[in-house]
C-alpha atoms as a PDB file:
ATOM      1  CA  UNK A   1      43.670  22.151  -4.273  1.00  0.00           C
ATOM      2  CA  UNK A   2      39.869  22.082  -2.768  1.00  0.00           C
ATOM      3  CA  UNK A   3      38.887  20.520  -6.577  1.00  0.00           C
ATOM      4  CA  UNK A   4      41.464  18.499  -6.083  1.00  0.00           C
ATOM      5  CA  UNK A   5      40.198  17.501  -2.272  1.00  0.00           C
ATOM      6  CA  UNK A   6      36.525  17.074  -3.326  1.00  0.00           C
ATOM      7  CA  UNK A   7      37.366  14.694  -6.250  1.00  0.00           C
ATOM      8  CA  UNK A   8      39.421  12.392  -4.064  1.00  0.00           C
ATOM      9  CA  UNK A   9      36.679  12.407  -1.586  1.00  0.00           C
ATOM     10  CA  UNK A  10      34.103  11.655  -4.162  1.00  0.00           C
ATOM     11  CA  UNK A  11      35.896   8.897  -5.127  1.00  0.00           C
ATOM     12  CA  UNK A  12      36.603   7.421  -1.948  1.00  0.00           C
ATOM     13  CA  UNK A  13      32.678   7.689  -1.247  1.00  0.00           C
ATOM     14  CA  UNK A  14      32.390   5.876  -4.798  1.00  0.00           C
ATOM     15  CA  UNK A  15      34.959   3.177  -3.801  1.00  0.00           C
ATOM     16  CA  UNK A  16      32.736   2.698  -0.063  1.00  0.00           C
ATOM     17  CA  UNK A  17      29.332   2.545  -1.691  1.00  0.00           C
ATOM     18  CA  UNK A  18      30.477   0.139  -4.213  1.00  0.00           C
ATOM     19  CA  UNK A  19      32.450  -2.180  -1.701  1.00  0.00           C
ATOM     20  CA  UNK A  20      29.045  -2.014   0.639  1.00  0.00           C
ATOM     21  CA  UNK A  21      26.836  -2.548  -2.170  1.00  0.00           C
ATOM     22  CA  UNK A  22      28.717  -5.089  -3.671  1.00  0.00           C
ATOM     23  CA  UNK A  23      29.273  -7.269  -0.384  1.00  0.00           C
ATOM     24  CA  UNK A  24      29.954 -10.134   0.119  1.00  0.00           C
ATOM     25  CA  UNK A  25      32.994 -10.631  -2.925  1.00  0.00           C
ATOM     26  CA  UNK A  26      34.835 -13.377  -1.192  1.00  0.00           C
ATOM     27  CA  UNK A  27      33.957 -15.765   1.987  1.00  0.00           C
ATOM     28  CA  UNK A  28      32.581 -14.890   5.449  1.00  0.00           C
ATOM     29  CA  UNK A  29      33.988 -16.391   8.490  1.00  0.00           C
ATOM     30  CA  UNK A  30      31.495 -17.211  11.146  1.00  0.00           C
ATOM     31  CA  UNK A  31      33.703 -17.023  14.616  1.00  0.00           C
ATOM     32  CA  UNK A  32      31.671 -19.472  17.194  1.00  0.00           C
ATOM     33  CA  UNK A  33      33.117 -19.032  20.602  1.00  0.00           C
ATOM     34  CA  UNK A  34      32.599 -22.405  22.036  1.00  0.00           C
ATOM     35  CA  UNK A  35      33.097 -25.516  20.636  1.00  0.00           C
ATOM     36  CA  UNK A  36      31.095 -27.605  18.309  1.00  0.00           C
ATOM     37  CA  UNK A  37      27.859 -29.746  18.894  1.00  0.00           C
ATOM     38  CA  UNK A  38      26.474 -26.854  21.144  1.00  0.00           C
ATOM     39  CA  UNK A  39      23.726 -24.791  20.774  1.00  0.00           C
ATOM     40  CA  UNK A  40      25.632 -21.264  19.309  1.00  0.00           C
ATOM     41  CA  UNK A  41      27.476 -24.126  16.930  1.00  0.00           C
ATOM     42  CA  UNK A  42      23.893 -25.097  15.667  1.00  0.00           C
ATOM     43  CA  UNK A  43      22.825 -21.986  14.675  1.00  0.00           C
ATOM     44  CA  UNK A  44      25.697 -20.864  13.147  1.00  0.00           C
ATOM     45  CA  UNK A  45      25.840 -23.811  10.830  1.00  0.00           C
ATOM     46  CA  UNK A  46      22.173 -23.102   9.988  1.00  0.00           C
ATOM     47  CA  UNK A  47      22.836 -19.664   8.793  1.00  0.00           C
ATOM     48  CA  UNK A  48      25.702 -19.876   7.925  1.00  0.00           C
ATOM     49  CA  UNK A  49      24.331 -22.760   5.073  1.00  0.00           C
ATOM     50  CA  UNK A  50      21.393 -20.401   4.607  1.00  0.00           C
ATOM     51  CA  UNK A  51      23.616 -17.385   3.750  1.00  0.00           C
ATOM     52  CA  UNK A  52      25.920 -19.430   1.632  1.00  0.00           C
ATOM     53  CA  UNK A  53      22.878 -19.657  -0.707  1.00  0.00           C
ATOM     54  CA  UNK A  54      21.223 -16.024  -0.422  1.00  0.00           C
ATOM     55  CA  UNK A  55      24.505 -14.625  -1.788  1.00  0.00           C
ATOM     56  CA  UNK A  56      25.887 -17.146  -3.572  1.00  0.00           C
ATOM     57  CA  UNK A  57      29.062 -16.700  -1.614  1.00  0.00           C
ATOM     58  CA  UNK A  58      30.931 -19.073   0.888  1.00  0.00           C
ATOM     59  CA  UNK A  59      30.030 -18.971   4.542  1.00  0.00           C
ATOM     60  CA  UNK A  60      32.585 -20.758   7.055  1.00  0.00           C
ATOM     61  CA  UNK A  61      31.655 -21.575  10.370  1.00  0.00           C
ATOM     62  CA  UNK A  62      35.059 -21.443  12.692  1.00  0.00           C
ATOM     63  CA  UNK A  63      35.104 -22.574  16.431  1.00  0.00           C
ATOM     64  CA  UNK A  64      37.463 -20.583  18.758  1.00  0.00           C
ATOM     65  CA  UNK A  65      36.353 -22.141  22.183  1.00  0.00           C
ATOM     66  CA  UNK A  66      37.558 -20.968  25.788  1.00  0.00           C
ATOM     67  CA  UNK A  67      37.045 -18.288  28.869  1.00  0.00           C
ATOM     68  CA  UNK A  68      33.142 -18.249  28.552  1.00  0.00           C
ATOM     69  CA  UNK A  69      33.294 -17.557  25.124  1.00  0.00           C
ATOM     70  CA  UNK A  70      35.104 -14.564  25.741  1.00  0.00           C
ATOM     71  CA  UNK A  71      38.394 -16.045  23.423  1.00  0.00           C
ATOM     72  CA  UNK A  72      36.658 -16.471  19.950  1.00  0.00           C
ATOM     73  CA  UNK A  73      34.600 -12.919  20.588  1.00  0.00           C
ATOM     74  CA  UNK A  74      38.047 -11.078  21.560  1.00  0.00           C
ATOM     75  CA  UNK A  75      39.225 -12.237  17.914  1.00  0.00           C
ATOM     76  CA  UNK A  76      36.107 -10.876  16.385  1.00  0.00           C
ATOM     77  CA  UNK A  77      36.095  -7.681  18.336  1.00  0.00           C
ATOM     78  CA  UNK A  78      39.858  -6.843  16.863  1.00  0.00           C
ATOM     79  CA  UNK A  79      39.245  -7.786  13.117  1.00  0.00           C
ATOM     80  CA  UNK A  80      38.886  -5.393  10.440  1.00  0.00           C
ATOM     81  CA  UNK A  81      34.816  -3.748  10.521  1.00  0.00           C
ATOM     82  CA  UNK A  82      34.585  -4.815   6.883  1.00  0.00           C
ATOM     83  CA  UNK A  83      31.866  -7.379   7.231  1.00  0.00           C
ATOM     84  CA  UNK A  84      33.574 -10.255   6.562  1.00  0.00           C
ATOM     85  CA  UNK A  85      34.343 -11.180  10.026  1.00  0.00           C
ATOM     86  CA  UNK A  86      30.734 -12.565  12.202  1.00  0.00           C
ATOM     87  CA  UNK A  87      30.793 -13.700  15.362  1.00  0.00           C
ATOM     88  CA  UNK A  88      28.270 -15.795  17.249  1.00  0.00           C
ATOM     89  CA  UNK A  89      27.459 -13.418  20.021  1.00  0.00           C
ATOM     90  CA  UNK A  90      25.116 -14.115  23.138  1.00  0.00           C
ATOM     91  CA  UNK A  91      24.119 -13.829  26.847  1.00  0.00           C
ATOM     92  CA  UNK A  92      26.827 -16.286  27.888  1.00  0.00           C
ATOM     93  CA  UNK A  93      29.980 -13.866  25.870  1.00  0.00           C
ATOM     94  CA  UNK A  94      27.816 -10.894  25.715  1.00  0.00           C
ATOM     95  CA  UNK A  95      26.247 -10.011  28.668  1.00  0.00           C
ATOM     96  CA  UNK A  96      27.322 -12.229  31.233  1.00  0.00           C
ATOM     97  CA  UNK A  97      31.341 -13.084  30.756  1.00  0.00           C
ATOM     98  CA  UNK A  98      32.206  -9.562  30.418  1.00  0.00           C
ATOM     99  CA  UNK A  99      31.330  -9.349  34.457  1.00  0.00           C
ATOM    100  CA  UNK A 100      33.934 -12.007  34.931  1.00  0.00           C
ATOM    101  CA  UNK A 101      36.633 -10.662  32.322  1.00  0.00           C
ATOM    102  CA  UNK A 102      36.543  -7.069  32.610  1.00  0.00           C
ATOM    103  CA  UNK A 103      39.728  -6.276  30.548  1.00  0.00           C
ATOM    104  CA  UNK A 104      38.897  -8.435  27.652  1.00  0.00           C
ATOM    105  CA  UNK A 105      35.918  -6.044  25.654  1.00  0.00           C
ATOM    106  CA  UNK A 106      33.339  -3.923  25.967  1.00  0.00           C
ATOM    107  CA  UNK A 107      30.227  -5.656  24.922  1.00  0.00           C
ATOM    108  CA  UNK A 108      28.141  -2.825  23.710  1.00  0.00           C
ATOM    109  CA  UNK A 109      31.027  -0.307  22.509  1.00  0.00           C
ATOM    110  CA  UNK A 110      33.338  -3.272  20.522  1.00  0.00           C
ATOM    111  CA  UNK A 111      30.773  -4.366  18.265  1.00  0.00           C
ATOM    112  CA  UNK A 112      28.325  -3.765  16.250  1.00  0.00           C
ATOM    113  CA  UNK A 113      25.378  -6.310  16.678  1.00  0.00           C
ATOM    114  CA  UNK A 114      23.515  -7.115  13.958  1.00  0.00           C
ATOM    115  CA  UNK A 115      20.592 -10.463  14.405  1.00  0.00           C
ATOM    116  CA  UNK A 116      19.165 -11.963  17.010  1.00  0.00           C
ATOM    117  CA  UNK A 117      19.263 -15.868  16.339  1.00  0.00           C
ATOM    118  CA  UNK A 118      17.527 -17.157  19.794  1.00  0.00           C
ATOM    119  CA  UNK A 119      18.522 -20.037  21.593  1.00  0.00           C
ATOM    120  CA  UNK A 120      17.518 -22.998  23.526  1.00  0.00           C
ATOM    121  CA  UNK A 121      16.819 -23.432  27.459  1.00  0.00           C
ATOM    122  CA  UNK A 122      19.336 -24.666  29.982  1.00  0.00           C
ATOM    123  CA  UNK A 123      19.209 -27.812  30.978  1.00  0.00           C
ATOM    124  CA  UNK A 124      19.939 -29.791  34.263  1.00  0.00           C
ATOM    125  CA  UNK A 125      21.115 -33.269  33.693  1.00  0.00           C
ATOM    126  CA  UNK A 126      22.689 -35.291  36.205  1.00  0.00           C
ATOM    127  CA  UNK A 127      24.323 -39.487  35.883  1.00  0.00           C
ATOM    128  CA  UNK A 128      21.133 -40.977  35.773  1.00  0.00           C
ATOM    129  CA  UNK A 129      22.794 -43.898  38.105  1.00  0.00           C
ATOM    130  CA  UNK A 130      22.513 -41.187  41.072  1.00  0.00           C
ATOM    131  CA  UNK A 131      19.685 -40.947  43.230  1.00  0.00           C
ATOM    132  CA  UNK A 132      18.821 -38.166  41.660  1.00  0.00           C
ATOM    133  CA  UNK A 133      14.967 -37.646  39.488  1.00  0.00           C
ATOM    134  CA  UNK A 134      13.806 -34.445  40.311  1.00  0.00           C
ATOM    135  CA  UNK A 135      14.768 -31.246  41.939  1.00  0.00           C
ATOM    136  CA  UNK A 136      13.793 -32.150  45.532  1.00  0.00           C
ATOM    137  CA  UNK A 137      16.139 -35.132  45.640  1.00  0.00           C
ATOM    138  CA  UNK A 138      19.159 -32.924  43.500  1.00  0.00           C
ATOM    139  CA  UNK A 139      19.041 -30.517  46.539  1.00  0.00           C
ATOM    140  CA  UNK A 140      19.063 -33.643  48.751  1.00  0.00           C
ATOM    141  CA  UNK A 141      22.017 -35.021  47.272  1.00  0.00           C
ATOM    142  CA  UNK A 142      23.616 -31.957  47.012  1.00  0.00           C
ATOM    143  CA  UNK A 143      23.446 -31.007  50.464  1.00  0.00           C
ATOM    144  CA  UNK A 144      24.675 -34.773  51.595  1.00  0.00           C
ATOM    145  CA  UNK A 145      27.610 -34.584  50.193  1.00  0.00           C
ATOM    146  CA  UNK A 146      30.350 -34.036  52.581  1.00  0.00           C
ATOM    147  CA  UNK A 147      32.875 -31.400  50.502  1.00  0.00           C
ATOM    148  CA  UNK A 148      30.033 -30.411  48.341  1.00  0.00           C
ATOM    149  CA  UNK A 149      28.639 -31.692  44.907  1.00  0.00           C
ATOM    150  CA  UNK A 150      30.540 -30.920  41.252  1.00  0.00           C
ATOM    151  CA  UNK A 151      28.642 -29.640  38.721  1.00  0.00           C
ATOM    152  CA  UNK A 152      29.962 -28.550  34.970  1.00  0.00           C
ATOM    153  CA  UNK A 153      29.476 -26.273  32.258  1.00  0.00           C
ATOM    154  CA  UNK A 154      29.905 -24.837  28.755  1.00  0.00           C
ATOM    155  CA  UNK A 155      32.833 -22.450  30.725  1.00  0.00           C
ATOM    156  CA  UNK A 156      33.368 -20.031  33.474  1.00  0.00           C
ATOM    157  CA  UNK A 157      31.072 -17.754  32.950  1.00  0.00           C
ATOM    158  CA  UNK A 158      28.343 -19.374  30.622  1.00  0.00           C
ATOM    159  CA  UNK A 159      24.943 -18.934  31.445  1.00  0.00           C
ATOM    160  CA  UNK A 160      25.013 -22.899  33.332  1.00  0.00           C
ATOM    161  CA  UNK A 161      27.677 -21.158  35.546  1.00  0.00           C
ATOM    162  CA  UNK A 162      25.374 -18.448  36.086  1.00  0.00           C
ATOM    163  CA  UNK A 163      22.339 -20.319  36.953  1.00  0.00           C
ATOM    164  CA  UNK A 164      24.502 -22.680  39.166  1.00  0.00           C
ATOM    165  CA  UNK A 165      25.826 -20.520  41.408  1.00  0.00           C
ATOM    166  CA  UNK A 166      22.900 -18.966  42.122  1.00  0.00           C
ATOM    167  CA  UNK A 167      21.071 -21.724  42.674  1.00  0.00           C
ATOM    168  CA  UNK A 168      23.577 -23.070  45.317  1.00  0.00           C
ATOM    169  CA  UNK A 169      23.290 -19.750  46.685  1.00  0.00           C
ATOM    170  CA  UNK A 170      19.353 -19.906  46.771  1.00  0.00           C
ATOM    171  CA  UNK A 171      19.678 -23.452  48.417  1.00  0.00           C
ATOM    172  CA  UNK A 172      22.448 -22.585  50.788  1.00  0.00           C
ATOM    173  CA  UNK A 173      24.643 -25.817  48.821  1.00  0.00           C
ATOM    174  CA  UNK A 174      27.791 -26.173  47.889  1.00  0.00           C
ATOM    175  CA  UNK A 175      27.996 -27.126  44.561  1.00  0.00           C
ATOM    176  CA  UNK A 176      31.778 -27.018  42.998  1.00  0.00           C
ATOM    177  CA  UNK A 177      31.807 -25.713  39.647  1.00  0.00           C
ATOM    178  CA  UNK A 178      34.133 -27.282  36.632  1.00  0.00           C
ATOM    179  CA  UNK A 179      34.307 -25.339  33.365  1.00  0.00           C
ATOM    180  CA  UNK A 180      34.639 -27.068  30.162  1.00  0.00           C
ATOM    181  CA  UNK A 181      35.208 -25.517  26.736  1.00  0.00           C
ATOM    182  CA  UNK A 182      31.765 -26.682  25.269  1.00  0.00           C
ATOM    183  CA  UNK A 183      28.408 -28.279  26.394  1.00  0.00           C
ATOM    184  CA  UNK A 184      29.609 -31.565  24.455  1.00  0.00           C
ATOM    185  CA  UNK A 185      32.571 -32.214  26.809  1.00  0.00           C
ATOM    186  CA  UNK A 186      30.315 -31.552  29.745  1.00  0.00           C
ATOM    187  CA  UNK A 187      27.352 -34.215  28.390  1.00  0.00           C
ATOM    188  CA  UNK A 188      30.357 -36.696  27.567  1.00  0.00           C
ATOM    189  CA  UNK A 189      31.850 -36.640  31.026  1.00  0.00           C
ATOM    190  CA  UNK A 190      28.124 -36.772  33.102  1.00  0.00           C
ATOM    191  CA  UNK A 191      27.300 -39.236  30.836  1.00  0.00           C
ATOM    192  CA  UNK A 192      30.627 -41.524  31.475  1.00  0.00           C
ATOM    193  CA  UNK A 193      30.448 -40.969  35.292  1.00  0.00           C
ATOM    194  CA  UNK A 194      33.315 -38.522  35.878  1.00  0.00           C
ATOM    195  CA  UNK A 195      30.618 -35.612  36.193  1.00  0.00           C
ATOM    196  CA  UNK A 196      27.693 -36.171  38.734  1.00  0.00           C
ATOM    197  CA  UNK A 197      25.447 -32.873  36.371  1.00  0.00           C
ATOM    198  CA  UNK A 198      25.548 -30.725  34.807  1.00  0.00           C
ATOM    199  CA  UNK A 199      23.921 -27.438  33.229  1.00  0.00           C
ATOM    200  CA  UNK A 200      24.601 -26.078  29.600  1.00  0.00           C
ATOM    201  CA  UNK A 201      21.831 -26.042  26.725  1.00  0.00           C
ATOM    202  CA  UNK A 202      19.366 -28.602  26.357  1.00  0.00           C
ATOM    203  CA  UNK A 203      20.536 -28.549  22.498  1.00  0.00           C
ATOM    204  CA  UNK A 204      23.542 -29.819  23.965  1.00  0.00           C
ATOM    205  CA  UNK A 205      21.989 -32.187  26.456  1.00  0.00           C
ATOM    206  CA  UNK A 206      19.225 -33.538  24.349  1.00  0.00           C
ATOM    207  CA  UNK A 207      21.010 -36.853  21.997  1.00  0.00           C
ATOM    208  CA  UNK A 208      21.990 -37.998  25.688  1.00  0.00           C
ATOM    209  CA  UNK A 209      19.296 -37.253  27.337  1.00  0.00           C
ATOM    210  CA  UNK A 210      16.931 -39.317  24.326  1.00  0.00           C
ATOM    211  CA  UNK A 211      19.908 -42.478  24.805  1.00  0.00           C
ATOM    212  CA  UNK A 212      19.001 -42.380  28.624  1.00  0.00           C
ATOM    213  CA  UNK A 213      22.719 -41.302  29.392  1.00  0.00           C
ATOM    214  CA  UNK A 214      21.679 -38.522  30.859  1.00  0.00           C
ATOM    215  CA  UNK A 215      18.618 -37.383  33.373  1.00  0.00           C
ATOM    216  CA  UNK A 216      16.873 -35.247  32.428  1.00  0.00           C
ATOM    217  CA  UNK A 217      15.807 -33.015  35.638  1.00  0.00           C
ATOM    218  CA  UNK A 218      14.567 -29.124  34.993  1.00  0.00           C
ATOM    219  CA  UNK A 219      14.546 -27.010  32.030  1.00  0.00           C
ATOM    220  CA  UNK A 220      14.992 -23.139  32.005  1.00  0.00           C
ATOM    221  CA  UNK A 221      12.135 -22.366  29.095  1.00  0.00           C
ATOM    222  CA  UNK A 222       8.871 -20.536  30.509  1.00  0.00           C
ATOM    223  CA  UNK A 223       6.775 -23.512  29.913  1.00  0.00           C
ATOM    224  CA  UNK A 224       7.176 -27.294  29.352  1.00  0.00           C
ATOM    225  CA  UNK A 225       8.303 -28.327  26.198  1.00  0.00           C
ATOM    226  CA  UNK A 226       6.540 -30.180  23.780  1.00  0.00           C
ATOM    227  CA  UNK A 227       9.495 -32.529  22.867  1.00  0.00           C
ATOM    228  CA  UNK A 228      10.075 -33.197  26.857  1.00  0.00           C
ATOM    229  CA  UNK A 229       6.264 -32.463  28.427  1.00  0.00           C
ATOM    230  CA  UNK A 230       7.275 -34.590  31.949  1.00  0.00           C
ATOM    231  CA  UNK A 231      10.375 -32.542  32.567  1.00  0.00           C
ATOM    232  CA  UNK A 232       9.280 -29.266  34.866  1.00  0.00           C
ATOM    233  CA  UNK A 233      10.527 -26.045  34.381  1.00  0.00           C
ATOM    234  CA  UNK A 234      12.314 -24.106  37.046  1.00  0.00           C
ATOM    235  CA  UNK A 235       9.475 -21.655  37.386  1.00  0.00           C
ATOM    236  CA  UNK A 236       6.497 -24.250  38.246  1.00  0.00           C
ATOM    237  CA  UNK A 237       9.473 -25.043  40.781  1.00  0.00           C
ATOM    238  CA  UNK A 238       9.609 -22.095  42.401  1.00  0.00           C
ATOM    239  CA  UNK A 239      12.402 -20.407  40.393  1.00  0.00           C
ATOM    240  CA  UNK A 240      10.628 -17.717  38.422  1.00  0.00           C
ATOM    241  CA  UNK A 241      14.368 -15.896  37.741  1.00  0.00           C
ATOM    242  CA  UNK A 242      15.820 -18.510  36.121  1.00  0.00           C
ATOM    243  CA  UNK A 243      13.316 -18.580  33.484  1.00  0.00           C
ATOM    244  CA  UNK A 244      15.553 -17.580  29.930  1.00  0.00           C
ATOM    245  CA  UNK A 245      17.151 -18.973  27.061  1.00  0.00           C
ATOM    246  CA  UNK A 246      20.876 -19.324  26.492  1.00  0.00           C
ATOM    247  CA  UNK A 247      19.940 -17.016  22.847  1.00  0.00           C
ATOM    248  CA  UNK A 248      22.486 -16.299  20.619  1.00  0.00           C
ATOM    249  CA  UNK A 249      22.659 -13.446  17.827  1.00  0.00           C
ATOM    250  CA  UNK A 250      25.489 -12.558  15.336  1.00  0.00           C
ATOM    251  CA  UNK A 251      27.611  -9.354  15.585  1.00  0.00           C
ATOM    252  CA  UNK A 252      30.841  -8.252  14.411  1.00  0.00           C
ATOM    253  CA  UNK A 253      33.527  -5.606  15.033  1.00  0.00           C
ATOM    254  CA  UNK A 254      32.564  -2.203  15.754  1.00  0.00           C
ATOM    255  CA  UNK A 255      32.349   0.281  12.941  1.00  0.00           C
ATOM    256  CA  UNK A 256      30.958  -2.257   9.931  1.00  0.00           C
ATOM    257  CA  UNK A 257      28.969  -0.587   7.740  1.00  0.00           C
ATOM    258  CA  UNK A 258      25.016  -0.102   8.112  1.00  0.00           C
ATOM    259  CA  UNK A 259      24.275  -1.126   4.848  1.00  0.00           C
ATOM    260  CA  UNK A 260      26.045  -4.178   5.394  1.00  0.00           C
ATOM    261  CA  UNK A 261      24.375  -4.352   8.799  1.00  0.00           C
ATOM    262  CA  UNK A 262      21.042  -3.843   7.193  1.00  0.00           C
ATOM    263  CA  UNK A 263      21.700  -6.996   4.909  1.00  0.00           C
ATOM    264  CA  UNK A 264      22.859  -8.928   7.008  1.00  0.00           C
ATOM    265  CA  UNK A 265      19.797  -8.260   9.211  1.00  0.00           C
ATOM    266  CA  UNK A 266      17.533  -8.737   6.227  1.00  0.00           C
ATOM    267  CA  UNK A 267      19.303 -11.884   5.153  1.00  0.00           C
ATOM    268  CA  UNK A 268      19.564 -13.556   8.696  1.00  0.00           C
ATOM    269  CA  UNK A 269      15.812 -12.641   9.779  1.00  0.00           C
ATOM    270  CA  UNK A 270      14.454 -14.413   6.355  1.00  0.00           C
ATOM    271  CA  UNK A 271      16.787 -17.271   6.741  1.00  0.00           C
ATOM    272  CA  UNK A 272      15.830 -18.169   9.680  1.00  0.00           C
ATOM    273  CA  UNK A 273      12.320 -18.866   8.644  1.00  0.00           C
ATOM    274  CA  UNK A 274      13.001 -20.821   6.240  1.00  0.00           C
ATOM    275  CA  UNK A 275      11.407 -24.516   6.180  1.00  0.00           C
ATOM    276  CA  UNK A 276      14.600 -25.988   6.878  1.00  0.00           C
ATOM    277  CA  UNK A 277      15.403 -23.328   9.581  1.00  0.00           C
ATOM    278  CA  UNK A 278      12.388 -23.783  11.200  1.00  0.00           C
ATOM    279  CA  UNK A 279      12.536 -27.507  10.968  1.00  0.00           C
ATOM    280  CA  UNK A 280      15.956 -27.827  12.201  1.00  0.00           C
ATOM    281  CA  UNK A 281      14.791 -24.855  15.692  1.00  0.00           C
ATOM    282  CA  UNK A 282      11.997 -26.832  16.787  1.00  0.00           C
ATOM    283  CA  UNK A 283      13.847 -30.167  16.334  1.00  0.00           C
ATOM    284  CA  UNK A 284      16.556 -28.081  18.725  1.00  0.00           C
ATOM    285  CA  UNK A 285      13.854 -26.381  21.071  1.00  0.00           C
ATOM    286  CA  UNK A 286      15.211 -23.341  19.592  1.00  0.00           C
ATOM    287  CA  UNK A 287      12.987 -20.634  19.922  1.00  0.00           C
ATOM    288  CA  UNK A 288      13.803 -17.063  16.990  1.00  0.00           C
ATOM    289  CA  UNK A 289      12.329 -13.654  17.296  1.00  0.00           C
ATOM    290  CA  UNK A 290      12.683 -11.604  14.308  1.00  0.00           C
ATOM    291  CA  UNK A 291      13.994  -8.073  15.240  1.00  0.00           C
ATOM    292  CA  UNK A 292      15.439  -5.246  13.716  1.00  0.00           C
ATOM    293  CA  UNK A 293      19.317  -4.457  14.301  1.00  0.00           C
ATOM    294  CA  UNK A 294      18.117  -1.179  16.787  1.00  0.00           C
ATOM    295  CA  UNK A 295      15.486  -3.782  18.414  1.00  0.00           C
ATOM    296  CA  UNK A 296      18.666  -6.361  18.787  1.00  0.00           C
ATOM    297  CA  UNK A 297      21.043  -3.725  20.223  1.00  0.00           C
ATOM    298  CA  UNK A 298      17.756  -2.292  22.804  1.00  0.00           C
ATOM    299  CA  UNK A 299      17.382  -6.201  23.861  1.00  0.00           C
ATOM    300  CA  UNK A 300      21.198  -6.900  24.832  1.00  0.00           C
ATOM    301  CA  UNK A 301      20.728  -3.283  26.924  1.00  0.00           C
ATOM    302  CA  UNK A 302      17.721  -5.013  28.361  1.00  0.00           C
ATOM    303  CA  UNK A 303      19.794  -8.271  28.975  1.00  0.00           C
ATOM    304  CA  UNK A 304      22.997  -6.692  30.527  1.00  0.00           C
ATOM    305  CA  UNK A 305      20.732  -4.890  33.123  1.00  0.00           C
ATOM    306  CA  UNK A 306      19.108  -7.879  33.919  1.00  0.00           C
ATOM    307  CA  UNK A 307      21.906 -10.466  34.208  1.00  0.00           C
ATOM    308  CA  UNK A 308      25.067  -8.503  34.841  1.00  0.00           C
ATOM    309  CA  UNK A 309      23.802  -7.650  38.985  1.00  0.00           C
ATOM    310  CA  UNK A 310      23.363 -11.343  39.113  1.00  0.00           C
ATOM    311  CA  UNK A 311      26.942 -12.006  37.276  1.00  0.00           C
ATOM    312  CA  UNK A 312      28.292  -9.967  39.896  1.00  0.00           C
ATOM    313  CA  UNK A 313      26.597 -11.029  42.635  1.00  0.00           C
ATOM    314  CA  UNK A 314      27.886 -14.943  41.960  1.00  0.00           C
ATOM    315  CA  UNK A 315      30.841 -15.226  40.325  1.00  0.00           C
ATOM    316  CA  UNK A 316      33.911 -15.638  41.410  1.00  0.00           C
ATOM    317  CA  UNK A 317      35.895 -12.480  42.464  1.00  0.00           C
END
């Protein structure tokens, strides 16, 4: 019987070593949790095109949009840990929507986080037909508006919800917050007047903002950018805590195996300096930092700590 026991284990062993080894033998979905033309959509199209060719197997990018993000991650969170299920992960599903849907996942314990992609700055962008060109005068506005001033963002939630409501907080405003499923239906609606602003990622933002449909008025990155050098950031405005990035990393369901992990991490790190990566991040004002899958998983530790008080702090009860 214990012959009999040890050979079926052995085999079993053979059987997981060969399937981890061997991975990937048919496609890879790529769950995006917001909708297309954003910034986690970018970079998910990047590697997953990247990927595609490092193992000569098919990559496809799927976009699950709605609740902060938290829909298309609560699908990735209860597929199979068998490595052929990613999920764009990030501050705005990861660290900061759990706050605001408790029940949904844990973020740390329901997945296993593999590559830190990056991300683009926020963005505020108001109709440039308002009286509106810096921050000063946004405040001004803000504050003169008798039952308050709308705002949008990727979803309730997001990282623009986030750094909304605490700004109006900061400011004593009252700034109304609308949630969209996606940067792209935010820019669309400031840009046709039925949205005053706005705040999602400037990857978002930025084909409106260069077509003067949109104004352009602070940016969340630590210093100016070179693709936007007369747009001020937050923190040579005062707001030293709003400097971040909206980054975004790929994880999957909890358990996969850490050879496929490994990989992945090795695959996704090399990809993303690429040429054509690197042409297509600083096109994007997307800034990458190579790190290891235990460096990743110390950094969204790092992150909940930091944004999750805030989270709590601002949004809605």
């Amino acid at each position: 019987m214990k012959n009999i026991l040890f050979i079926f284990l052995l085999f079993a062993h053979s059987v997981f070593a060969q399937n981890t080894t061997n991975w990937p033998t048919k496609p890879v979905r790529i769950i995006v949790p917001y909708a297309a033309a954003g910034g986690s959509d970018t970079l998910a199209r990047i590697i997953a095109e990247q990927l595609s060719k490092k193992f000569n197997q098919t990559f496809i990018v799927e976009n699950k949009p709605g609740a902060g993000g938290t829909i298309g991650s609560d699908f990735a969170a209860k597929s199979p840990p068998d490595g052929y299920t990613l999920v764009i992960s990030g501050v705005g599903s990861h660290v900061i929507a759990p706050f605001q849907y408790p029940n949904k996942y844990d973020p740390v314990k329901d997945f296993t986080h593999i590559a830190y992609l990056g991300g683009p700055p926020l963005a505020l962008v108001v109709n440039p037909s308002l009286p509106i060109n810096d921050l000063k005068s946004f405040v001004s506005y803000a504050k003169a508006q008798p039952n308050g001033m709308v705002y949008g963002s990727p979803g309730i939630g997001t990282h623009g919800n986030i750094i909304g409501q605490y700004f109006s907080e900061m400011n004593n405003l009252s700034l109304v917050h609308v949630g969209y499923k996606g940067g792209g239906s935010v820019v669309n609606d400031i840009a046709g007047g039925q949205l005053p602003a706005g705040i999602m990622t400037l990857t978002s933002a930025k084909p409106l903002v260069l077509a003067n449909k949109l104004r352009l008025i602070a940016v969340t990155s630590s210093k100016r950018l070179a693709n936007f050098p007369n747009t001020p950031t937050f923190e040579e405005l005062g707001y030293s805590k709003f400097t971040s990035t909206t980054w975004f990393s790929v994880s999957a369901p909890a358990g996969v195996p850490t050879p496929i992990v490994e990989k992945l991490n090795l695959a996704i790190n090399q990809s993303m300096q690429t040429p054509a990566a690197k042409e297509k991040l600083e096109f994007d004002d997307l800034e990458f930092i190579p790190m290891s899958s235990k460096e990743f998983n110390k950094y969204v530790q790092t992150e909940i700590s930091t944004w999750g008080p805030i989270a709590l702090k601002v949004l809605p009860k």
